[in-house]
N, C-alpha and C. Protein backbone atom coordinates (compact mmCIF):
# COMPACT_ATOMS: atom_id res chain seq x y z
N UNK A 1 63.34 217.09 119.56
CA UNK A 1 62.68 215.99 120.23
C UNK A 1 63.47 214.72 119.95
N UNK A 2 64.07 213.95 120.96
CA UNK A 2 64.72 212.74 120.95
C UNK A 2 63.69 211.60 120.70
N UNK A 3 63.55 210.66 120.27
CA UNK A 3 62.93 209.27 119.99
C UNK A 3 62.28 208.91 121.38
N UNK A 4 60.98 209.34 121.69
CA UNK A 4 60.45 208.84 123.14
C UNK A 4 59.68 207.97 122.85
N UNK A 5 58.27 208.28 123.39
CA UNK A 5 57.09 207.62 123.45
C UNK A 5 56.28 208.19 122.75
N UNK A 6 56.29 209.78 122.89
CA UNK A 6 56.08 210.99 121.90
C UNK A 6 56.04 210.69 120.58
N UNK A 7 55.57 210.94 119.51
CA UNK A 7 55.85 210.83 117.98
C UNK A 7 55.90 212.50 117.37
N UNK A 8 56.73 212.65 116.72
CA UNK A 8 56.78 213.83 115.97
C UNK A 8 55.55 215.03 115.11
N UNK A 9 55.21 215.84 115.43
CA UNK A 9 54.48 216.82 114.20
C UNK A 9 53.56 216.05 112.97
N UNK A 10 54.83 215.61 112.33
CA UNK A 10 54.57 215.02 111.57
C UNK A 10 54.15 213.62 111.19
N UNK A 11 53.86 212.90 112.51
CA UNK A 11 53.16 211.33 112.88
C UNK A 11 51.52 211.89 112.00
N UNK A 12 51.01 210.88 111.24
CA UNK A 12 49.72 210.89 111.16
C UNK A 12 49.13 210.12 112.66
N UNK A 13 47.92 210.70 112.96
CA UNK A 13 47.40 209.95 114.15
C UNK A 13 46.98 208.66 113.28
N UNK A 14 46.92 208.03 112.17
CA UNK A 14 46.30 206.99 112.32
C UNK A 14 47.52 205.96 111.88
N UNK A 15 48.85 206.86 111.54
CA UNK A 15 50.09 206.08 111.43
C UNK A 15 50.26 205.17 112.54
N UNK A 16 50.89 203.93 112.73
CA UNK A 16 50.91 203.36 114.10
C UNK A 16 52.51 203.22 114.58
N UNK A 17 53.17 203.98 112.81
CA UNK A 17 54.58 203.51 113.37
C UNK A 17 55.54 204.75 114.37
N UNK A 18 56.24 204.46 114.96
CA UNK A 18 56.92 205.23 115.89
C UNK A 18 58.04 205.72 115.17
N UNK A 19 58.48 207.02 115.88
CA UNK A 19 59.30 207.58 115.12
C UNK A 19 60.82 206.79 114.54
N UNK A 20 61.56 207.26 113.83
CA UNK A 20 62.95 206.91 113.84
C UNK A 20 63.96 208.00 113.89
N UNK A 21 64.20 208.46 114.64
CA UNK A 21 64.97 209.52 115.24
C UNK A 21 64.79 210.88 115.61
N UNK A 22 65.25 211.53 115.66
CA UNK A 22 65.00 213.01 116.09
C UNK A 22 64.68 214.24 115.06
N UNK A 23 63.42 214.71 115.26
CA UNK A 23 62.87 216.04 114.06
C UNK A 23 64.00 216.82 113.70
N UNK A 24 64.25 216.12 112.45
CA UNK A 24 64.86 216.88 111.49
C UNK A 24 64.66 217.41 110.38
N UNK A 25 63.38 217.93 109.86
CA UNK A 25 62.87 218.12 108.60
C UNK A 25 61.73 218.61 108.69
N UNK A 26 61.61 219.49 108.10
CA UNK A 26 60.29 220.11 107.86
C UNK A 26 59.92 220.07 106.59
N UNK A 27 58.05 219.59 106.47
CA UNK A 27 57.56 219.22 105.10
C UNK A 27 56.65 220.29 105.04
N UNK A 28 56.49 220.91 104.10
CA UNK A 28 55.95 221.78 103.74
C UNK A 28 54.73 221.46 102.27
N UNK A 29 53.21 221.42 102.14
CA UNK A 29 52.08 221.49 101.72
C UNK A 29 52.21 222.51 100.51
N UNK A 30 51.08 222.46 99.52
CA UNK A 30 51.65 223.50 97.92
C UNK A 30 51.07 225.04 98.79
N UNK A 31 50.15 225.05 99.88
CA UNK A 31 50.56 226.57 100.85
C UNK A 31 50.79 226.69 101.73
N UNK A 32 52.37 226.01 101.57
CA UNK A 32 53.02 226.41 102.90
C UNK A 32 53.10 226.03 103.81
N UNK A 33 51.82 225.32 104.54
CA UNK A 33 51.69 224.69 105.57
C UNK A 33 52.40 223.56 105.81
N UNK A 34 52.77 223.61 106.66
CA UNK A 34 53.83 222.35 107.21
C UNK A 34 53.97 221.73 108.44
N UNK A 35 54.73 220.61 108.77
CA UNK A 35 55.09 219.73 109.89
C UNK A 35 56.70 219.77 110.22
N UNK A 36 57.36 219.85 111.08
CA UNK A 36 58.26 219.28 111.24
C UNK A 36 58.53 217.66 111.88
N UNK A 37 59.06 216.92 111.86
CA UNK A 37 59.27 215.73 111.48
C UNK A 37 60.64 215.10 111.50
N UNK A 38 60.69 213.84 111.85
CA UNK A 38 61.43 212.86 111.64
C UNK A 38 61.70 212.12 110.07
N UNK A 39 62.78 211.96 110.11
CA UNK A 39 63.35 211.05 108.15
C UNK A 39 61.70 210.81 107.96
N UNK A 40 61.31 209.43 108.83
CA UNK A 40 60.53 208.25 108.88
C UNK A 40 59.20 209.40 108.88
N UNK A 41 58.78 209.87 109.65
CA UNK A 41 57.76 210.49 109.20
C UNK A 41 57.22 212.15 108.15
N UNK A 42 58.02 211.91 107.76
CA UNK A 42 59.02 213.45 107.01
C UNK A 42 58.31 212.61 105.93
N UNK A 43 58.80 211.49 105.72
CA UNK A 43 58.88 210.96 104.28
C UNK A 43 57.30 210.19 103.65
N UNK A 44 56.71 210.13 105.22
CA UNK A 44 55.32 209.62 104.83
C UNK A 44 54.31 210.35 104.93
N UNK A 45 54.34 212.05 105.69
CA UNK A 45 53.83 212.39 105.35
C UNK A 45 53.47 213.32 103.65
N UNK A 46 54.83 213.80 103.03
CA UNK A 46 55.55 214.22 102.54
C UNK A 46 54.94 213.20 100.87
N UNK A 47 54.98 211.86 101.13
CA UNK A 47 54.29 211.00 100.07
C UNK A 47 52.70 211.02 99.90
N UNK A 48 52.06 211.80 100.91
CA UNK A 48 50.88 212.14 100.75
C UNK A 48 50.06 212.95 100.53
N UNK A 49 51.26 214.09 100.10
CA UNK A 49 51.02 215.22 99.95
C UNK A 49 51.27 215.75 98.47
N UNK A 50 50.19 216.55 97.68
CA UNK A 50 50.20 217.01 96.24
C UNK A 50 51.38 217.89 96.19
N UNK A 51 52.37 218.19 94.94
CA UNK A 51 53.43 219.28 95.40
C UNK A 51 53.91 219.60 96.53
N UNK A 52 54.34 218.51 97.68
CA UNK A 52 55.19 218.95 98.67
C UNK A 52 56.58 219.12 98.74
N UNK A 53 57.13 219.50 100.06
CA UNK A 53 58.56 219.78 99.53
C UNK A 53 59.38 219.71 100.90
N UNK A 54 60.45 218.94 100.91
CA UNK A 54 61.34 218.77 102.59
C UNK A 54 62.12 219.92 102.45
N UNK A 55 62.62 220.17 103.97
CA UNK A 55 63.72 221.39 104.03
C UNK A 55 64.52 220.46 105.41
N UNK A 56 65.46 220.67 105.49
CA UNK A 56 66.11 220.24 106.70
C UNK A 56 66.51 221.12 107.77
N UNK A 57 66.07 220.79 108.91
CA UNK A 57 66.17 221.87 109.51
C UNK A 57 67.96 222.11 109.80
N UNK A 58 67.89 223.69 110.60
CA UNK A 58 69.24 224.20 110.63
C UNK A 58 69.92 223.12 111.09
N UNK A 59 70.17 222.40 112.54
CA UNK A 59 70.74 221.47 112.95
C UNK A 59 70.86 219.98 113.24
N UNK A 60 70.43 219.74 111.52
CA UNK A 60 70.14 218.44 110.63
C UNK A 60 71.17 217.65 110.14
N UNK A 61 71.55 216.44 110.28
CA UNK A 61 72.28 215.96 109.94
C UNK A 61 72.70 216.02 107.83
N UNK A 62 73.55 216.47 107.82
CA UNK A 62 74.12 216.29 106.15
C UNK A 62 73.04 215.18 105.87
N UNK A 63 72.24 215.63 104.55
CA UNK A 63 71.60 214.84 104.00
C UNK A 63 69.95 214.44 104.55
N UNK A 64 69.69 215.21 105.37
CA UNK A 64 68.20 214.68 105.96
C UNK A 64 67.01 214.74 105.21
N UNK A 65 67.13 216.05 104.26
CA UNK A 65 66.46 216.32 103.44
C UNK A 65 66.51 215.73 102.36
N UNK A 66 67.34 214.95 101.74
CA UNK A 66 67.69 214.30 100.78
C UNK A 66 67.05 213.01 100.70
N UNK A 67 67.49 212.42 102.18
CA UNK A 67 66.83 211.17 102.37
C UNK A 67 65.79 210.54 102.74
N UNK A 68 64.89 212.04 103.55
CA UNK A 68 63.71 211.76 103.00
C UNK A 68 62.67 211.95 101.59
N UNK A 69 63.69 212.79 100.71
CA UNK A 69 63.01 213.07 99.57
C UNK A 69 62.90 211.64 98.90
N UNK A 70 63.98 210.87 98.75
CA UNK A 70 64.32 209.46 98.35
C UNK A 70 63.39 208.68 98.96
N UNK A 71 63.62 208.34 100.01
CA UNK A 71 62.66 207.75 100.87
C UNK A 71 60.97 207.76 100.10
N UNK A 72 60.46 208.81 100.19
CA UNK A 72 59.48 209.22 99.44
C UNK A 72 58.73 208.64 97.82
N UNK A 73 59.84 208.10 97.27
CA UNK A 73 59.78 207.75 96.35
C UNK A 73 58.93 206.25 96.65
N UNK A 74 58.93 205.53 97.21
CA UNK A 74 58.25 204.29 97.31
C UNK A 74 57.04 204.12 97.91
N UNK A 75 56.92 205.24 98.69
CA UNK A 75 55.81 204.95 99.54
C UNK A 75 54.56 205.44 99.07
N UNK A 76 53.54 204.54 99.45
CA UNK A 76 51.99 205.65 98.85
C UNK A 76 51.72 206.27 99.78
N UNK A 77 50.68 207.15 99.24
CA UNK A 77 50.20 208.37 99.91
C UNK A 77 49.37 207.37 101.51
N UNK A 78 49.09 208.07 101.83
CA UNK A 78 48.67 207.15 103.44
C UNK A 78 48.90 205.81 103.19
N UNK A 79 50.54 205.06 103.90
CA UNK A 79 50.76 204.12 103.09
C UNK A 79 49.99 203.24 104.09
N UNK A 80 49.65 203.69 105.78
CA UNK A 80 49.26 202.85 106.46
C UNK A 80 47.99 202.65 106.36
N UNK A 81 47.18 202.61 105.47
CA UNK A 81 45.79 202.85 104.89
C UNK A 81 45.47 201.54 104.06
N UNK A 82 45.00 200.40 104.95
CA UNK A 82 44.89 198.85 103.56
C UNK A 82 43.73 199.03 102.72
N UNK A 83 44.06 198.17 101.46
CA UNK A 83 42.92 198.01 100.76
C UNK A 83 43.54 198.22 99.16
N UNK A 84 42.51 197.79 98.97
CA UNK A 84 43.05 198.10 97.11
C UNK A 84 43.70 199.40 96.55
N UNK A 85 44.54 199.16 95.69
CA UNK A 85 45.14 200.28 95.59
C UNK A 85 45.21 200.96 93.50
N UNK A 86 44.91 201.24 93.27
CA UNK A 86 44.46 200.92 91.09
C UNK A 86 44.86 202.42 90.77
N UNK A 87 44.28 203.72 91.57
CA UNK A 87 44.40 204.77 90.43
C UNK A 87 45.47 205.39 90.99
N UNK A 88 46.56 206.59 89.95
CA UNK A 88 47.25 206.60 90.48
C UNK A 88 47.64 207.63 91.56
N UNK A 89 46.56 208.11 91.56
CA UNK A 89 47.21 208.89 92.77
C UNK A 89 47.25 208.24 94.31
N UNK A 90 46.68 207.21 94.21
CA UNK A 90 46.91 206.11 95.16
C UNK A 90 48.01 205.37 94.93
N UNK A 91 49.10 205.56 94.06
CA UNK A 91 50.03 204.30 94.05
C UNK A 91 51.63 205.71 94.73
N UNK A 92 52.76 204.90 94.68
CA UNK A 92 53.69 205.12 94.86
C UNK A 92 54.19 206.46 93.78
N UNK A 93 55.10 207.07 93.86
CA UNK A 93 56.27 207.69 92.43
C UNK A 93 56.54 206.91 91.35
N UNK A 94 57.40 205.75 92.18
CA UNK A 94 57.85 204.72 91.70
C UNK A 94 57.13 203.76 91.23
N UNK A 95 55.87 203.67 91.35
CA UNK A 95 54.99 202.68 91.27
C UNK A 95 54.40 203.39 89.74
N UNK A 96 53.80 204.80 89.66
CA UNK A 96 53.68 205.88 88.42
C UNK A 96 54.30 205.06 87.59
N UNK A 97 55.87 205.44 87.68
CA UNK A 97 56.86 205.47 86.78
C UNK A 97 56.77 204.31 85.87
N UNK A 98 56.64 203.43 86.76
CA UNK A 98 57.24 202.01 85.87
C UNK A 98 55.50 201.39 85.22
N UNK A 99 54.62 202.35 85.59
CA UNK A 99 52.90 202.20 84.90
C UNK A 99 52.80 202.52 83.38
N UNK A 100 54.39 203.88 83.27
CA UNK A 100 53.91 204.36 82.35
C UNK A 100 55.11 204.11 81.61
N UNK A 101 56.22 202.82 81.69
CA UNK A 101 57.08 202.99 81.05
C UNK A 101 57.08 201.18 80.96
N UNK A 102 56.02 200.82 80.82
CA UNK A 102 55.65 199.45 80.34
C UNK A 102 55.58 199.05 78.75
């Protein structure tokens, strides 16, 4: 799927952002269940998910999987979701990390 009007598998419906390029990645749930997906939405759904895990698909650019694993690292779990944010399974990876290395 090329970048249309369309959003990817892996768009949350209540995400509002549009894709950024073409499904390259599949995220996979702790059974299995999965989306395929764009970097951009690869990586947000992927941050909202307990034990998930990217794979890139066969005809993926070097590194797709990588960069959304990275990617991943900043974002919270439904990041398009406002409101207070305190425990942590509501915060970021990165956000964890530096909670517990204060």
């Amino acid at each position: 799927m090329q970048h249309t009007a369309r959003r990817c598998p892996a768009a949350h419906p209540e995400d509002p952002t549009p894709c950024a390029g073409p499904v390259v990645v599949t995220v996979l749930d702790a059974t299995n269940s999965g989306a395929d997906g764009c970097e951009h939405h690869g990586a947000r759904l992927l941050a909202s998910l307990d034990r998930g895990r990217v794979y890139a698909l066969p005809d993926a650019p070097e590194g797709a999987a990588i960069r959304t694993f990275k990617a991943t690292d900043g974002l919270r779990p439904f990041c398009w979701v406002d409101g207070p944010r305190t425990r942590p399974a509501q915060l970021s990876r990165a956000e964890n990390r530096a909670r517990t290395h204060r």
